[in-house]
C-alpha atoms as a PDB file:
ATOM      1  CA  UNK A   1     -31.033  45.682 -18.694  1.00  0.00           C
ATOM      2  CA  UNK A   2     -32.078  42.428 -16.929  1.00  0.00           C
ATOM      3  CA  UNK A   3     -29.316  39.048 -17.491  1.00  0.00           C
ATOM      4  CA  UNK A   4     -31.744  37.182 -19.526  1.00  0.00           C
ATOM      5  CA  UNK A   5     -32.390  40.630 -22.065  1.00  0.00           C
ATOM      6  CA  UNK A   6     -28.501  41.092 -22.467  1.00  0.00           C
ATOM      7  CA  UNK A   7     -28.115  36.918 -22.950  1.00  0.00           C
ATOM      8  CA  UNK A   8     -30.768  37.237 -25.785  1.00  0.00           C
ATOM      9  CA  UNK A   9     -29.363  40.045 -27.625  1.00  0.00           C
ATOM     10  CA  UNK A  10     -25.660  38.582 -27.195  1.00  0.00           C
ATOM     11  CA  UNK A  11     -27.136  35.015 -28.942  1.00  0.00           C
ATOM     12  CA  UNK A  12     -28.835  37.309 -31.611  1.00  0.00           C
ATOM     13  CA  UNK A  13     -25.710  39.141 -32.208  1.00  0.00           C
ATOM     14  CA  UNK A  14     -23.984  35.338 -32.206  1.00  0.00           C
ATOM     15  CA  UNK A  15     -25.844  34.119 -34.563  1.00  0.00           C
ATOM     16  CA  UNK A  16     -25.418  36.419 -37.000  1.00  0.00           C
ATOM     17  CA  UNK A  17     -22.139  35.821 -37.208  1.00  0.00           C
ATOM     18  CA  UNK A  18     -21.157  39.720 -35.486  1.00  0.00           C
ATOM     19  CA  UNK A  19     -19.627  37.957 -32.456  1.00  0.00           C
ATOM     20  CA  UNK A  20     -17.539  35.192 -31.409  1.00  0.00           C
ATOM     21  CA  UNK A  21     -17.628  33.476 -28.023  1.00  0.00           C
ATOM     22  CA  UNK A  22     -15.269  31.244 -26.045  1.00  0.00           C
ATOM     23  CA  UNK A  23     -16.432  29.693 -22.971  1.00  0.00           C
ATOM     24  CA  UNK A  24     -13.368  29.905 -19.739  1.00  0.00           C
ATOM     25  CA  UNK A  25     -15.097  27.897 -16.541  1.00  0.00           C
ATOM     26  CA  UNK A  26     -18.509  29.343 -16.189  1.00  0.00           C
ATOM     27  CA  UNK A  27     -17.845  32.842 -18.088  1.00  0.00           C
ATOM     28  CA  UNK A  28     -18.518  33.448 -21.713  1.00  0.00           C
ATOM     29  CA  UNK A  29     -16.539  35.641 -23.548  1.00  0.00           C
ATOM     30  CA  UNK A  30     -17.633  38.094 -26.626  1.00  0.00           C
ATOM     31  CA  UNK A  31     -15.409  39.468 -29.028  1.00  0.00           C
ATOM     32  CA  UNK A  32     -16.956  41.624 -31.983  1.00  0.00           C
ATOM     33  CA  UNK A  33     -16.818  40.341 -35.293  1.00  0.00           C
ATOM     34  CA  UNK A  34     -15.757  43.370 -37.746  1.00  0.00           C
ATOM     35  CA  UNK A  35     -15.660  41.437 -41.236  1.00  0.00           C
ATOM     36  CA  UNK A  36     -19.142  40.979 -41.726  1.00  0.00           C
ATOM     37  CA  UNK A  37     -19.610  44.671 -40.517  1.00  0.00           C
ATOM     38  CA  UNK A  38     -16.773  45.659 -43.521  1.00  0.00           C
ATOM     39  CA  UNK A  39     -18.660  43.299 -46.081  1.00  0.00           C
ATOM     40  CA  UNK A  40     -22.009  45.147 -45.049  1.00  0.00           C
ATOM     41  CA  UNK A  41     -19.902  48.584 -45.278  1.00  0.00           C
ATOM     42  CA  UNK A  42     -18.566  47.665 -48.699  1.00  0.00           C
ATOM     43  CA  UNK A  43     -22.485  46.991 -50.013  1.00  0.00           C
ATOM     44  CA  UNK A  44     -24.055  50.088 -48.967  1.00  0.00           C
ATOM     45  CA  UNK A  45     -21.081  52.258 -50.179  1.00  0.00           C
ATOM     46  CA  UNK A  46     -22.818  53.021 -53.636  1.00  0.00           C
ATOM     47  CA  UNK A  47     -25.905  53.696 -51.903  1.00  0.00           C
ATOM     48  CA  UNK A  48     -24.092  55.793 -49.679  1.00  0.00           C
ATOM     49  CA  UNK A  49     -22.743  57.703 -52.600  1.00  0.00           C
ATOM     50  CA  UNK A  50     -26.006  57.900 -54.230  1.00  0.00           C
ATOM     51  CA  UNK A  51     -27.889  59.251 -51.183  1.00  0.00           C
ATOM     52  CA  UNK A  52     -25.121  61.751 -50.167  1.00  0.00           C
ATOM     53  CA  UNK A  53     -25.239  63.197 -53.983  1.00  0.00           C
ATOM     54  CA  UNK A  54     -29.044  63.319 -53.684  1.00  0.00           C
ATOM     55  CA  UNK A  55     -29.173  65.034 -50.284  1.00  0.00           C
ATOM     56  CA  UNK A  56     -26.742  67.317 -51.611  1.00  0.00           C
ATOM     57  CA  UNK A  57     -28.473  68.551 -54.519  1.00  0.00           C
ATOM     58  CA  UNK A  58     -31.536  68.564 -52.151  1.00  0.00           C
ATOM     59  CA  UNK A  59     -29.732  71.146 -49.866  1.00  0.00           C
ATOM     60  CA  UNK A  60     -28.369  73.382 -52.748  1.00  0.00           C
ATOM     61  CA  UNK A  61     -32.017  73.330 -53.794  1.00  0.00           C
ATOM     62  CA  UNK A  62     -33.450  74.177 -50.412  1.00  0.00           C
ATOM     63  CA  UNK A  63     -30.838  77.143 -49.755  1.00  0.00           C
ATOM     64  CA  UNK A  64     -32.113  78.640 -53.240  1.00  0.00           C
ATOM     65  CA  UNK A  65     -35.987  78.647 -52.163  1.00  0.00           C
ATOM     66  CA  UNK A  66     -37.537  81.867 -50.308  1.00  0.00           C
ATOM     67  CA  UNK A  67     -37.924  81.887 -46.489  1.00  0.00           C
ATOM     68  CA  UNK A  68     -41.855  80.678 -45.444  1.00  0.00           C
ATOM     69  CA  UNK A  69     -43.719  83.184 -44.352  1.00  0.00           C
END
């Protein structure tokens, strides 16, 4: 991946808030971010829930049917 590619995805990544950077001379160092990845963990728990009971009944379902022919 070309300088300019990985400097675009690193300000993406910046400014939402999943990294931190601290400028030393002419380097810039990242450090990741994990709260806002816990806070976006914590709001798709439920919907994790929800679509691992789903896909659950979904397999039981599945196992129960007749092999295609």
């Amino acid at each position: 991946m070309s300088q300019p590619r990985v400097s675009k995805h690193l300000r993406v990544l910046r400014d939402a808030g999943l990294v931190a950077v601290r400028a030393e001379a002419q380097r810039r160092w990242y450090e990741l971010r994990p709260e806002p990845l816990a806070d976006l963990d914590a709001w798709l728990a439920p919907y994790r829930r929800l679509w691992t009971e789903r896909l659950e009944v979904l397999e039981r379902h599945l196992e129960t049917m007749p092999d295609a022919p």
